[in-house]
Structures are given as C-alpha cells and as structure tokens.
Protein backbone atom coordinates (compact mmCIF):
# COMPACT_ATOMS: atom_id res chain seq x y z
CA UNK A 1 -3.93 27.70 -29.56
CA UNK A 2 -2.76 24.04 -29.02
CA UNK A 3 -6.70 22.91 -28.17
CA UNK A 4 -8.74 24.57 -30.99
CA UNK A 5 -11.43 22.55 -32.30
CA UNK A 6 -11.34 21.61 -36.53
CA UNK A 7 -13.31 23.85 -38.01
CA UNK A 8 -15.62 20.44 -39.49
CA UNK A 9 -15.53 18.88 -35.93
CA UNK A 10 -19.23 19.81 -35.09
CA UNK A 11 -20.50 21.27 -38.25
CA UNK A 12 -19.95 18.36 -40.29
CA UNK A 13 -21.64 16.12 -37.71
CA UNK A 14 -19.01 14.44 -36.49
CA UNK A 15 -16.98 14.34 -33.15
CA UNK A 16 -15.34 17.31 -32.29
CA UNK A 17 -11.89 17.21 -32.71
CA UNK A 18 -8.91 18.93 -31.13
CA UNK A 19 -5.72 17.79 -33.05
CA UNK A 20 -3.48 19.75 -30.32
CA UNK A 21 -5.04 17.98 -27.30
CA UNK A 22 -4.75 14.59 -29.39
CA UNK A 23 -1.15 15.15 -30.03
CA UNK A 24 -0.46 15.71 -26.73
CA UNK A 25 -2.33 12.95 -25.48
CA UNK A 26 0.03 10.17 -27.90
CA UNK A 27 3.10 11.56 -27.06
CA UNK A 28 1.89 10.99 -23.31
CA UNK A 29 1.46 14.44 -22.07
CA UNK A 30 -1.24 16.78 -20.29
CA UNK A 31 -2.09 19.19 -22.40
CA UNK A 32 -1.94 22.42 -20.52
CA UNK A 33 -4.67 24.72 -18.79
CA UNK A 34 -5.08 27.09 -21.65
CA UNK A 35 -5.70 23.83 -24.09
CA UNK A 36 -8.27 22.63 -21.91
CA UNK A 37 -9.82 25.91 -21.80
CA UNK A 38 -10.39 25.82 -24.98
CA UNK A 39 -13.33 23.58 -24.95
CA UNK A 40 -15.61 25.57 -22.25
CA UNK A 41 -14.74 28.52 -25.13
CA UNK A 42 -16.28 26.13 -27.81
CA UNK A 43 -19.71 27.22 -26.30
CA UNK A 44 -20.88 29.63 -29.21
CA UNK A 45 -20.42 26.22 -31.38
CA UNK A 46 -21.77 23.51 -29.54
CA UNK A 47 -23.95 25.33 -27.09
CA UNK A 48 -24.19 25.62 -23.39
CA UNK A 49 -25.26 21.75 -22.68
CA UNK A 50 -22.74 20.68 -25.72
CA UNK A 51 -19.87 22.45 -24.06
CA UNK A 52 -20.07 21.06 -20.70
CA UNK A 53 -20.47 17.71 -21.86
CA UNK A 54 -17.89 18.20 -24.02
CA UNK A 55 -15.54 19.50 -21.06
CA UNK A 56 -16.23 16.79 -18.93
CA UNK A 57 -15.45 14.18 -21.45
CA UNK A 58 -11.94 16.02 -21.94
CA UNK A 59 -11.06 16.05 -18.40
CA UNK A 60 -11.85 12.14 -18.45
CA UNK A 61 -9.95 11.40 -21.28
CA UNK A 62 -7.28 13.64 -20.88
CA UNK A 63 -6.75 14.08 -16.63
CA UNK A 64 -8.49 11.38 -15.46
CA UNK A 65 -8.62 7.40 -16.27
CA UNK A 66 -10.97 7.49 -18.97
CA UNK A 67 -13.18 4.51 -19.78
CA UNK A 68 -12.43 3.70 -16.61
CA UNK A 69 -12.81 6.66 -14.70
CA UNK A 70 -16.28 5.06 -13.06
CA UNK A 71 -14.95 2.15 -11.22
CA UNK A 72 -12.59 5.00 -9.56
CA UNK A 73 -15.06 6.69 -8.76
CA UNK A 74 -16.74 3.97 -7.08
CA UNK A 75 -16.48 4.42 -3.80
CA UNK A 76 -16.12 0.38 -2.84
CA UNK A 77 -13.90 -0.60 -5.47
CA UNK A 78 -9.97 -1.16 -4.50
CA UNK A 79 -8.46 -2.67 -7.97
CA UNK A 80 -9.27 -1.94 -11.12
CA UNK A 81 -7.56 -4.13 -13.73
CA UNK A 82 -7.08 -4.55 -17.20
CA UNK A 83 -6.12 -7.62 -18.44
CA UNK A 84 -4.53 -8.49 -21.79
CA UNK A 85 -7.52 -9.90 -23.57
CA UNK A 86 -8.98 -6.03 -22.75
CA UNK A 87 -11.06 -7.18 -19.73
CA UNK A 88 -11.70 -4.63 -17.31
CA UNK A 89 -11.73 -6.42 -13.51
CA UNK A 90 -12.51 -4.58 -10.58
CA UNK A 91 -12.01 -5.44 -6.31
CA UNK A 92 -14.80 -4.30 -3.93
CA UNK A 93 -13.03 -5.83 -1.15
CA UNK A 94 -15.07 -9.33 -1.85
CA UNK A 95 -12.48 -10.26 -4.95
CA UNK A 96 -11.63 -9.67 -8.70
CA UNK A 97 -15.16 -9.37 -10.56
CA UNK A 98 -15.50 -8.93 -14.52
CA UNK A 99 -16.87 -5.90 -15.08
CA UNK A 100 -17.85 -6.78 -19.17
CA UNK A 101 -15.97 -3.61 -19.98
CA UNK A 102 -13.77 -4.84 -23.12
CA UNK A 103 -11.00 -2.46 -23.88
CA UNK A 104 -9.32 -3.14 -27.50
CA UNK A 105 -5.61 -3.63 -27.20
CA UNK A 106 -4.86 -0.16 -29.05
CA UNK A 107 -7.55 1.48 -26.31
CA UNK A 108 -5.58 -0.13 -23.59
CA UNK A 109 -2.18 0.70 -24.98
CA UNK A 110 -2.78 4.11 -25.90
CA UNK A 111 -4.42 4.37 -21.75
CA UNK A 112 -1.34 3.02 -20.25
CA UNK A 113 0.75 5.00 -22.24
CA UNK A 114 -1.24 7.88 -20.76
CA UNK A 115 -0.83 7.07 -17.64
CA UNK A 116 2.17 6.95 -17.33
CA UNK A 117 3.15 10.04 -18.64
CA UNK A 118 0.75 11.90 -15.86
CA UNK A 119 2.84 9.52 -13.34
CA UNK A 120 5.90 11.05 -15.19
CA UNK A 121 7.15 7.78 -16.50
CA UNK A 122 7.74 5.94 -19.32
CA UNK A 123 6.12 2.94 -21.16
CA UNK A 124 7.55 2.18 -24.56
CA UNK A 125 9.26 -0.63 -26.16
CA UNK A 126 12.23 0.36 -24.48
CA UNK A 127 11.02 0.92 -20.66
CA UNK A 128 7.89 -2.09 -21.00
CA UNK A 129 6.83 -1.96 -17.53
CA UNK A 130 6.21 0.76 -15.64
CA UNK A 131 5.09 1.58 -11.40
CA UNK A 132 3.97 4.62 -10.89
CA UNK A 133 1.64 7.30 -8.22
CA UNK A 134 -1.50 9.41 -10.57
CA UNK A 135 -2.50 12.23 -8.89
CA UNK A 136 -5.15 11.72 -6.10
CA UNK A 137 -2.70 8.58 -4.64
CA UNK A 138 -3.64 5.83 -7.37
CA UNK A 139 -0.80 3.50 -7.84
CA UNK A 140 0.01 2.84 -11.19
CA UNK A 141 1.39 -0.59 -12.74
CA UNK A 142 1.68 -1.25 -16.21
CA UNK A 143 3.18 -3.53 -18.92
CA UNK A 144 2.88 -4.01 -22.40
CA UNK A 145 3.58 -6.90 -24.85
CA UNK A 146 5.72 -8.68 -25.81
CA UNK A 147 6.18 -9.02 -21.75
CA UNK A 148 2.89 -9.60 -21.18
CA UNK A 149 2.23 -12.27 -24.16
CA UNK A 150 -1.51 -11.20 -24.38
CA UNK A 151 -1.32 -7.76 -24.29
CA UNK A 152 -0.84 -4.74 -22.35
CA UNK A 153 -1.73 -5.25 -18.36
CA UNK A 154 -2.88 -2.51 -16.58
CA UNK A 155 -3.12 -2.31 -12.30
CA UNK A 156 -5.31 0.66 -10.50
CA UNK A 157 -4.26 0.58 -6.89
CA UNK A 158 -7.15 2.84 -5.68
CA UNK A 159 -6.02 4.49 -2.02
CA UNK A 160 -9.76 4.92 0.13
CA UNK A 161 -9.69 6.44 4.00
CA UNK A 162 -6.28 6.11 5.61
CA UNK A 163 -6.76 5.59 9.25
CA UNK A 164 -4.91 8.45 11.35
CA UNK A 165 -3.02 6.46 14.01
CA UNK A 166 -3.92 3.21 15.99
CA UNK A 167 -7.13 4.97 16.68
CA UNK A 168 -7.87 4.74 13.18
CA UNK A 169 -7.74 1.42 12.80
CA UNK A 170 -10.05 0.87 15.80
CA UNK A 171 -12.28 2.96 14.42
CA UNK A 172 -12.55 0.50 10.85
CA UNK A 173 -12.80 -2.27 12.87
CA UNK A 174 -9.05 -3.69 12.04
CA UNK A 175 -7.83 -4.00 15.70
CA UNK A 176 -9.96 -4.18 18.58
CA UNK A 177 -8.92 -1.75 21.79
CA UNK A 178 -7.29 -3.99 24.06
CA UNK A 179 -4.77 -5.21 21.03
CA UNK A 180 -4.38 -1.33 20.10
CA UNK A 181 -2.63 -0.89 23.62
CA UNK A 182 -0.03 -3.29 22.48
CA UNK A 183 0.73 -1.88 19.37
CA UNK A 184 0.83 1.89 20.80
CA UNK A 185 3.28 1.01 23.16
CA UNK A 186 5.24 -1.45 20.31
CA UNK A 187 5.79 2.29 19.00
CA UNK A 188 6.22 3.69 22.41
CA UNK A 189 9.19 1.62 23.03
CA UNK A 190 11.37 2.45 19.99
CA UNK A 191 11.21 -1.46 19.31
CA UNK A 192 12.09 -2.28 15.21
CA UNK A 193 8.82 -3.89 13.79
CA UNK A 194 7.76 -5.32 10.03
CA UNK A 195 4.47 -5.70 9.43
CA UNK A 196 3.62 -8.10 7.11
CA UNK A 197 1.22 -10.08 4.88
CA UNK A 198 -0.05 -11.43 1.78
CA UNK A 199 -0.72 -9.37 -1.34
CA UNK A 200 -3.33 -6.49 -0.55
CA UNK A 201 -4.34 -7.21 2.83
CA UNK A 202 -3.16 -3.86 3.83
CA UNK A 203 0.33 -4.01 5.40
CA UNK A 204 1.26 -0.46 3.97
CA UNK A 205 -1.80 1.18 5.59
CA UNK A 206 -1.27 -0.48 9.12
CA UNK A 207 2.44 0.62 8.78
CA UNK A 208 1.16 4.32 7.78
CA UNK A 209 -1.17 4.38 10.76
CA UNK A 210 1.90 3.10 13.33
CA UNK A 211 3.75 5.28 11.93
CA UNK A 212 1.62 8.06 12.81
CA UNK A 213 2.17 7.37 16.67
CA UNK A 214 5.52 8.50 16.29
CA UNK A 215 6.85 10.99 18.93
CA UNK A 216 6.37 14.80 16.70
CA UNK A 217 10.04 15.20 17.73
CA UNK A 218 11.11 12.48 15.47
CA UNK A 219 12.43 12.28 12.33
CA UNK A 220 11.13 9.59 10.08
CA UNK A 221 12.57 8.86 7.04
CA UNK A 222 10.85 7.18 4.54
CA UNK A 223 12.30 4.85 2.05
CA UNK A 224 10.10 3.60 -1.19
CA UNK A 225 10.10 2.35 -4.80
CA UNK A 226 7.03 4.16 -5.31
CA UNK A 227 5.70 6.37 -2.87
CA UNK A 228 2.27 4.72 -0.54
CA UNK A 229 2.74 5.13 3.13
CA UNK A 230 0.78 8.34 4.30
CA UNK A 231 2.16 8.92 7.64
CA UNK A 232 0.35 11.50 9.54
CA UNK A 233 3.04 12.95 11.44
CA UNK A 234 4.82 16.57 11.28
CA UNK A 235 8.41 15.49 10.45
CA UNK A 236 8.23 12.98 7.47
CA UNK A 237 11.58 12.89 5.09
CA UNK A 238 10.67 11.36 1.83
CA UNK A 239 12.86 8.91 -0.31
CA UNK A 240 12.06 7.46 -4.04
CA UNK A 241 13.51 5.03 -6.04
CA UNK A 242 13.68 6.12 -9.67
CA UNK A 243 14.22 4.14 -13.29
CA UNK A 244 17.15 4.55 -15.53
CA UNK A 245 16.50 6.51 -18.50
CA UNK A 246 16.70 4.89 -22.29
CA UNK A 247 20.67 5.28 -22.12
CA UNK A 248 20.64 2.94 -19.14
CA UNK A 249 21.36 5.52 -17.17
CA UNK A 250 20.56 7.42 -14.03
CA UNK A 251 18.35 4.90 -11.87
CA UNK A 252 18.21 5.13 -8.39
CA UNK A 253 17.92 1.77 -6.64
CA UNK A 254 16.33 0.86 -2.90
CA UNK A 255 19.93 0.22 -1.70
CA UNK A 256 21.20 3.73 -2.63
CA UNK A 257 18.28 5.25 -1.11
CA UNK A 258 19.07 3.43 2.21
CA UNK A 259 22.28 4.44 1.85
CA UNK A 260 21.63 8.14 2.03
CA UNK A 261 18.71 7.90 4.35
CA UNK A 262 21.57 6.66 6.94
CA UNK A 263 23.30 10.38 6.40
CA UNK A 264 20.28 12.20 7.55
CA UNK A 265 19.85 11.57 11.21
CA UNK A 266 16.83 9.50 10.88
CA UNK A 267 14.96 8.82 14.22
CA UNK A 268 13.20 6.32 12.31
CA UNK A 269 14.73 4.41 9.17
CA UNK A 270 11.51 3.37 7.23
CA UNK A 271 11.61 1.12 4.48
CA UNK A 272 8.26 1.12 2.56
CA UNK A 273 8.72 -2.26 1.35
CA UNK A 274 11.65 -4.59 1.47
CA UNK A 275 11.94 -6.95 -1.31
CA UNK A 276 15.10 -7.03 -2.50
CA UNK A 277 19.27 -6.69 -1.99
CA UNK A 278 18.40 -3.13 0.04
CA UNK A 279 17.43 -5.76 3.18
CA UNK A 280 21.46 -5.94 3.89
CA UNK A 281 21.60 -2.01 4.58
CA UNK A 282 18.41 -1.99 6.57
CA UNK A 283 19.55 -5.00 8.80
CA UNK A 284 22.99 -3.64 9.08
CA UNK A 285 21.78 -0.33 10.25
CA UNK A 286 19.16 -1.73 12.71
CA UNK A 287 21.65 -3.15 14.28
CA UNK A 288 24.03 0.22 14.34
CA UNK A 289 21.92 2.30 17.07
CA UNK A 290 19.48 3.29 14.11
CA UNK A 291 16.26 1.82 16.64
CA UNK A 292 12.58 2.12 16.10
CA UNK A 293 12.76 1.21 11.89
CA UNK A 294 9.98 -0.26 10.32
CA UNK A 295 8.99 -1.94 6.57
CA UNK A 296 6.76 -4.40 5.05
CA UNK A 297 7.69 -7.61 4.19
CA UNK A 298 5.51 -9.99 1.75
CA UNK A 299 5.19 -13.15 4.16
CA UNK A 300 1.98 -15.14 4.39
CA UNK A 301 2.60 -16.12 8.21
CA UNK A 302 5.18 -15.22 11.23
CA UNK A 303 7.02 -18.56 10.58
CA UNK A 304 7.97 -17.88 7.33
CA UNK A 305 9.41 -14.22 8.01
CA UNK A 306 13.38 -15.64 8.51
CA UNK A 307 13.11 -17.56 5.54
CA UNK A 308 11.65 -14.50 3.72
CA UNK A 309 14.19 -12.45 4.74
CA UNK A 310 16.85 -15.08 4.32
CA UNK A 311 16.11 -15.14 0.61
CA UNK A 312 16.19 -11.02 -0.27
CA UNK A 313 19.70 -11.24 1.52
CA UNK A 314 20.76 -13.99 -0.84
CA UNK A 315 19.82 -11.39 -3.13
CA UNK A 316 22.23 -9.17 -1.76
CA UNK A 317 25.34 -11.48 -1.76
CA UNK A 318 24.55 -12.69 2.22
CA UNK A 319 25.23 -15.88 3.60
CA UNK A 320 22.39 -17.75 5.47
CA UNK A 321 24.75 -17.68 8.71
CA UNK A 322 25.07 -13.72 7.77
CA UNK A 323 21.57 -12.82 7.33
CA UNK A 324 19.98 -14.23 10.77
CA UNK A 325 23.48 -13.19 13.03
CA UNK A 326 22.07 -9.66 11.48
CA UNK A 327 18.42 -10.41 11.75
CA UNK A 328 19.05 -11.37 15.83
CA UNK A 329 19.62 -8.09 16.90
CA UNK A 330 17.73 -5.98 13.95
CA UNK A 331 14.09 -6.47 14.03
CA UNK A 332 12.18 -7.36 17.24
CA UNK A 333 8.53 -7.77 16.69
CA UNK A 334 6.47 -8.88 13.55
CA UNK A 335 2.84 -7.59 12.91
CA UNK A 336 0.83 -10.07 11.03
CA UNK A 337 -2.26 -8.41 8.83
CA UNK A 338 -4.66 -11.65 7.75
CA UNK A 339 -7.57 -11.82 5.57
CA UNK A 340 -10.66 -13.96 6.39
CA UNK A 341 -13.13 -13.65 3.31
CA UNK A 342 -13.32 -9.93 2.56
CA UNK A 343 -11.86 -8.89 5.90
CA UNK A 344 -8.63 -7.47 6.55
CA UNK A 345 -6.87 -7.21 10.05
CA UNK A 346 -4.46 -7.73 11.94
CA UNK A 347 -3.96 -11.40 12.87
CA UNK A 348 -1.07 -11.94 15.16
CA UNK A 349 2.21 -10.25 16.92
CA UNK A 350 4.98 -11.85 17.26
CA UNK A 351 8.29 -11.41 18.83
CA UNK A 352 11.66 -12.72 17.52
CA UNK A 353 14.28 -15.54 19.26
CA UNK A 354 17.14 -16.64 18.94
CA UNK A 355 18.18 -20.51 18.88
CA UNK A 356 21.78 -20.20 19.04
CA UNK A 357 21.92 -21.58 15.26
CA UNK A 358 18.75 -18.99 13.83
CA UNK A 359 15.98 -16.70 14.00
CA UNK A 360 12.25 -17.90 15.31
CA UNK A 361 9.05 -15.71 15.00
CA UNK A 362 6.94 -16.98 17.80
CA UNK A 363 3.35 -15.91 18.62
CA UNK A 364 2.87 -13.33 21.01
CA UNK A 365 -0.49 -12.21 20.47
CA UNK A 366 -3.08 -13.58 18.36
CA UNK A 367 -6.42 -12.87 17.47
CA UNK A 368 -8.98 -15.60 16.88
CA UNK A 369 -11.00 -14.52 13.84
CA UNK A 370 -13.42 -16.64 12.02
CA UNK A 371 -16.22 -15.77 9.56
CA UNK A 372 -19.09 -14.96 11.24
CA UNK A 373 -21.99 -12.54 11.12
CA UNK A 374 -22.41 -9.87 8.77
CA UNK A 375 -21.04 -6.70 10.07
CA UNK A 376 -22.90 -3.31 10.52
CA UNK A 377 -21.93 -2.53 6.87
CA UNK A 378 -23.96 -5.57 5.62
CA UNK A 379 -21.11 -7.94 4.71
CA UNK A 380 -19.81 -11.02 6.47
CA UNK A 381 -16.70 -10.18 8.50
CA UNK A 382 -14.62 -12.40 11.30
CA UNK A 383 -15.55 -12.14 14.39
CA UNK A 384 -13.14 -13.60 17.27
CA UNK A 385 -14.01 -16.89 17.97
CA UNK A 386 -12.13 -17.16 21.33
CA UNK A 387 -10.83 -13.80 21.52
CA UNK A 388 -7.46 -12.67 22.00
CA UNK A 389 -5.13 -14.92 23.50
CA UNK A 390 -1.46 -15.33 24.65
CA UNK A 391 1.37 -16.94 22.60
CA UNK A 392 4.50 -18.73 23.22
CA UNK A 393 6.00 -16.10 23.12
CA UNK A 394 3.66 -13.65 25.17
CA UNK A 395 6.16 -13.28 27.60
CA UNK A 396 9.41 -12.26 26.02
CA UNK A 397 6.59 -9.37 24.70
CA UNK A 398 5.92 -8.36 28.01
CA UNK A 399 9.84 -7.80 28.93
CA UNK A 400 10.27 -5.86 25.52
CA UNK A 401 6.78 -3.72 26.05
CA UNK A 402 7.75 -2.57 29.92
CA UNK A 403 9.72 0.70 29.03
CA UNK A 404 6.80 1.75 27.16
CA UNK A 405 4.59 0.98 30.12
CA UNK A 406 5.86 0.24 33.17
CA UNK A 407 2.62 -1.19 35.07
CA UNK A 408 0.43 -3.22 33.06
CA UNK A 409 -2.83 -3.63 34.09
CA UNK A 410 -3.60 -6.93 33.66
CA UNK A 411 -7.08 -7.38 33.15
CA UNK A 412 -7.21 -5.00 30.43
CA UNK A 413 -3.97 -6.29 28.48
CA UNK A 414 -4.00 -9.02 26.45
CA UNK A 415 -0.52 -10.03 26.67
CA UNK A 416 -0.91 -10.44 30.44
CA UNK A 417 -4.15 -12.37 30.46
CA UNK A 418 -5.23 -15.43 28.89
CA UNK A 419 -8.62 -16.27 27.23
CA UNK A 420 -9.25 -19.48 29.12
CA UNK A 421 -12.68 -19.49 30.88
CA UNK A 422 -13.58 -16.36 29.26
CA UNK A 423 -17.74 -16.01 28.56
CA UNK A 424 -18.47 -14.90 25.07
CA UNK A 425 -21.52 -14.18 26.53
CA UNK A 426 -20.79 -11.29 28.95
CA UNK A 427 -21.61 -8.68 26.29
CA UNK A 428 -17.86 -7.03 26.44
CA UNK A 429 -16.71 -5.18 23.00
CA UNK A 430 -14.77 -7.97 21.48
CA UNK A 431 -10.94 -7.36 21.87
CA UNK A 432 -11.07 -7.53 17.72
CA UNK A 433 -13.42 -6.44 15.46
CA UNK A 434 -13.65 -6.98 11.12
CA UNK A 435 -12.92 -4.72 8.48
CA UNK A 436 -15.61 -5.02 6.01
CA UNK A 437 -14.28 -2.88 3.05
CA UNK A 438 -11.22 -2.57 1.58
CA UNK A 439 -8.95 0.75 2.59
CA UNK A 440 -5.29 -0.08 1.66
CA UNK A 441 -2.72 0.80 -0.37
C-alpha cells in the first residue's frame, strides 16, 4: 500500500515515515482514502494514543492547511497570510496582525505547492501564480519567486456565515431595516446594480445575499474567475474562468464566459467580479434586454465608479465616448459597502445620470456611520451619526423603485423622508446598525 509506514519509522525512534503519502504530497496530490487509512492501522505499532495523534497530524498536513491549520480554525480570523520573509499574518476583522509563526521558504513553498494541487491547480516555475477555491470555500492565492522577489506569498481567504438574503444582513448588523426595504425592492424591480468597494469590505457577500432575493423562477447565471458568491436561491447556473495549461493552451477567459452565459437564457447575467476587457460584453448585454445583472466592481466611492469602469473598457479596446454611451443605459444603481475601523456595511446607494456628455453616480441614500460605542460583541462599531438621509439623487430612486412598490409609505422609507429634525433620542432602532466581525468573501 501507497501509505505504509518504514519499517525504522517508530522503532528506531524517529518520526514515522510514510514515503507513499510523502510522494504524493511533492508532486501536489491527496493521497487517497486507503493511504490515509493506513495510519489508524499503524495502531499495533504506535499504540492507541500514538495512532490518533498520528492520524490527526496526517489529515493536517496532508487535507488540511497544516502549520496553519489553527488560524483557520479560528473562528474570528478572515486572512491568513504568508509573506515572503515566512511571516504568518492573520485578519480578525480589526487588521493584519503578526502572528510570530515563521515559515522557512522551503515550508512555505512546499505548502503552496500543496495547495494548489487540492484546488486542482498548478504552481511551478512555469504557472508562478496561482487563484484558487480549497475545499470548505477558502480562497486560495499564491505566488512564488522570482515574482514575488522575497519569496513565495501565500493568501487564505477564509469564508465565515453568509447571510441568507437582505434579512441576513440585518441580522449582522450590515444594513439597518428601513435601508433593507430599498434594497429588496432594488431586486424587486429587475433594476441592473454593482455593488462595490474597497478590498475586503465584503462586496461579494452583499452581492450573494441580493442575489438571494431573486424571484425562484429565475435563472441566474453566474460568471467568475474563481468561484465566491453563494447565492441561496434554487436556480443558480455556474460559470468559471480557467488557466491555460503549460502548452499555453486551453484557458478560458471572463470574456468567453460572458459570451456563453448570453446563450443560456439568463434571467440574471451575474458577473462575480468585473475587472477587466469582459466589462464590454456585460455592458453591451445590459443594454440588449438582458435586465436585472449584477457584479462587483473595485471602487473606493460612487464618484469614481465611471472612471472605474471607463478604464477596464480601455482594456477592452473601448473608447471613452463608447464606454459611458454603453454605461447610460446598462447599470442603474450602485451599492456602496464602507468600512469604518473594523466595521463593514453598506455606506451609500446611488443611482446613475446622464449629462448629455457622461455618466454621474449621485447619492441616493446614505448612511451616516461614525465610530462610536462598542457593539454587543465587545468591539467598537459605527453607529449612525445622523441617520439615514436623502441624496441628490433620492428622487430619480424613487421613480426607478415604484414598480417594485407602488405606494411608499413615507415615514418608514428612507428615500422619501429626510433626517432633518430627527431626535436621536426617541429610542427608535437606528435605520443602520455595525458589523463587528468580519464575514466576507
């Protein structure tokens, strides 16, 4: 068998040693069940307690993340990294922190090389970088040297509670109830949305959680690099980008995928995240009947979305004039997800116009936030300083939101109230509350 352990491995007084397993482990593979076996059958030579110690070890080293495998199992931490000097860094939701784990560059080779093969990718001289999804959701990035001039990198993406729906999000504290109405009925009327955000402040799990308000009788098809978004909803068709092999060969790009998402009667065309050339096929189909899409897009405020967007359609070969006559009729409202401290939530909607000459994100909606006291979980959130209050462009919201609800009550909707005169005071459940860990993709 593959697994069985040298015959000096504990006699001699050494570690035991399984020269199959090992094998399997450098050329980047899981060894199989029977190998693994194979150690809970070692029990007649290292006993009972030896055995199961022994076992567990394996599955660490072998199916799980090894020297690392207790920050994952930690149920605050976010990130774990690995940086080229062989410092282990890990993300509670407060920021990077050094661990004092030091990994040697062959440990952290050799574990990124591992990696990747569960992820069923590459990473060798000829493939140096690598994105992948481990088993249990953690997203996988990797790259080694000479790349990375200090040594092999290594990202943990660790996925914690996915909200089910807007009422998810309420319930972590991301969106307060009266903002939730809006974005319910965002969905409700078929309107084409990004969300979008810095790095990590959880655009992918807000767009998830939309997502998941979805009519059943839709079909939503997904478009990713790497598969995230967790969509709770009955009729999700799945899309992924793949690499080219060592020949060069046999990638499959964002823009292909789009391509072919258009054939299958999508309800919904969903781009998981839009950050490159594939921008011109979603915009172009937006504006072909194809309603109700969705993506992220990397933007650290509603202003700069049109310039954002402007610069992935360079990408693709599009004039400036080109990308905003497309981005006029494609995309209708933007959902801003902010970060004050270590809270994460969603900052602002806004709703597209048009100039005559370009594309404007104004505020529709926008939350208030501002560090304040700690939260029930202990750490210091943002509280609404002045609530939720109307935007310039709070109206053209309205207009666009009325299929989706035809009578608004006003003194429950933020869009149709403003803030002005309002008593902090009063004891209502503030229109926003703060997330105070960490649960993104």
């Amino acid at each position: 068998m593959e697994g069985r352990m040298t015959a000096g491995g504990v006699a001699g007084g050494g570690a035991p040693r399984w020269p199959g397993i090992e094998e399997a482990i450098r050329a980047g593979r899981a060894p199989d069940a029977a190998a693994i076996s194979d150690v809970t059958g070692a029990v007649v030579e290292l006993g009972a307690q030896g055995a199961a110690a022994e076992n567990a070890l394996l599955r660490e080293q072998v199916l799980g993340f090894g020297p690392l495998e207790p920050w994952i199992a930690m149920g605050a931490v976010t990130d774990v990294l690995v940086n080229g000097d062989g410092a282990v860094w890990v993300d509670r939701g407060g920021g990077v922190e050094d661990t004092g784990v030091r990994l040697s560059p062959g440990a952290a080779r050799a574990l990124a090389t591992r990696l990747a093969g569960l992820a069923r990718r590459r990473l060798d001289e000829a493939q140096p970088w690598v994105d992948g999804v481990l088993p249990g959701g953690v997203r996988l990035h990797a790259i080694l040297p000479p790349l990375a001039e200090s040594g092999t990198h290594l990202s943990l993406r660790v996925p914690r509670h996915q909200p089910v729906g807007v009422d998810g999000l309420v319930a972590l504290g991301a969106v307060g109830d009266s903002l939730a109405g809006v974005l319910r009925r965002v969905v409700a009327a078929r309107l084409s949305f990004v969300v979008i955000g810095g790095t990590g402040v959880g655009k992918t799990t807000v767009l998830g959680a939309l997502l998941s308000e979805c009519a059943a009788d839709e079909r939503i098809v997904v478009v990713e690099d790497v598969r995230e978004l967790a969509p709770a909803h009955p009729h999700v068709v799945r899309l992924q980008g793949r690499m080219p092999n060592v020949e060069g060969v046999g990638g499959v790009t964002m823009v292909d995928l789009v391509r072919q998402a258009l054939r299958m009667r999508p309800d919904r065309l969903v781009v998981g995240e839009v950050r490159g050339p594939e921008v011109r096929e979603m915009l172009a189909a937006l504006n072909t009947g194809h309603d109700g899409g969705a993506g992220t897009v990397h933007a650290n405020g509603l202003g700069e979305v049109p310039a954002r967007i402007e610069a992935l359609g360079a990408l693709a070969g599009m004039s400036r004039e080109a990308v905003h006559a497309q981005l006029r009729g494609a995309v209708q409202v933007v959902i801003e997800v902010g970060r004050v401290g270590p809270a994460r939530f969603i900052r602002a909607v806004g709703v597209t116009r048009w100039t005559g000459t370009e594309v404007v994100v104004d505020e529709a909606v926008v939350v208030d936030g501002a560090p304040g006291e700690a939260s029930a979980g202990g750490v210091l959130g943002a509280r609404p300083s002045g609530g939720v209050r109307r935007g310039p462009g709070a109206a053209r919201l309205d207009a666009l939101l009325r299929p989706a609800e035809a009578a608004l009550v006003a003194s429950a909707d933020p869009v149709a109230r403003t803030t002005e005169g309002a008593d902090a005071s009063e004891g209502a459940r503030p229109a926003y509350a703060a997330v105070s860990d960490r649960d993104v993709a």
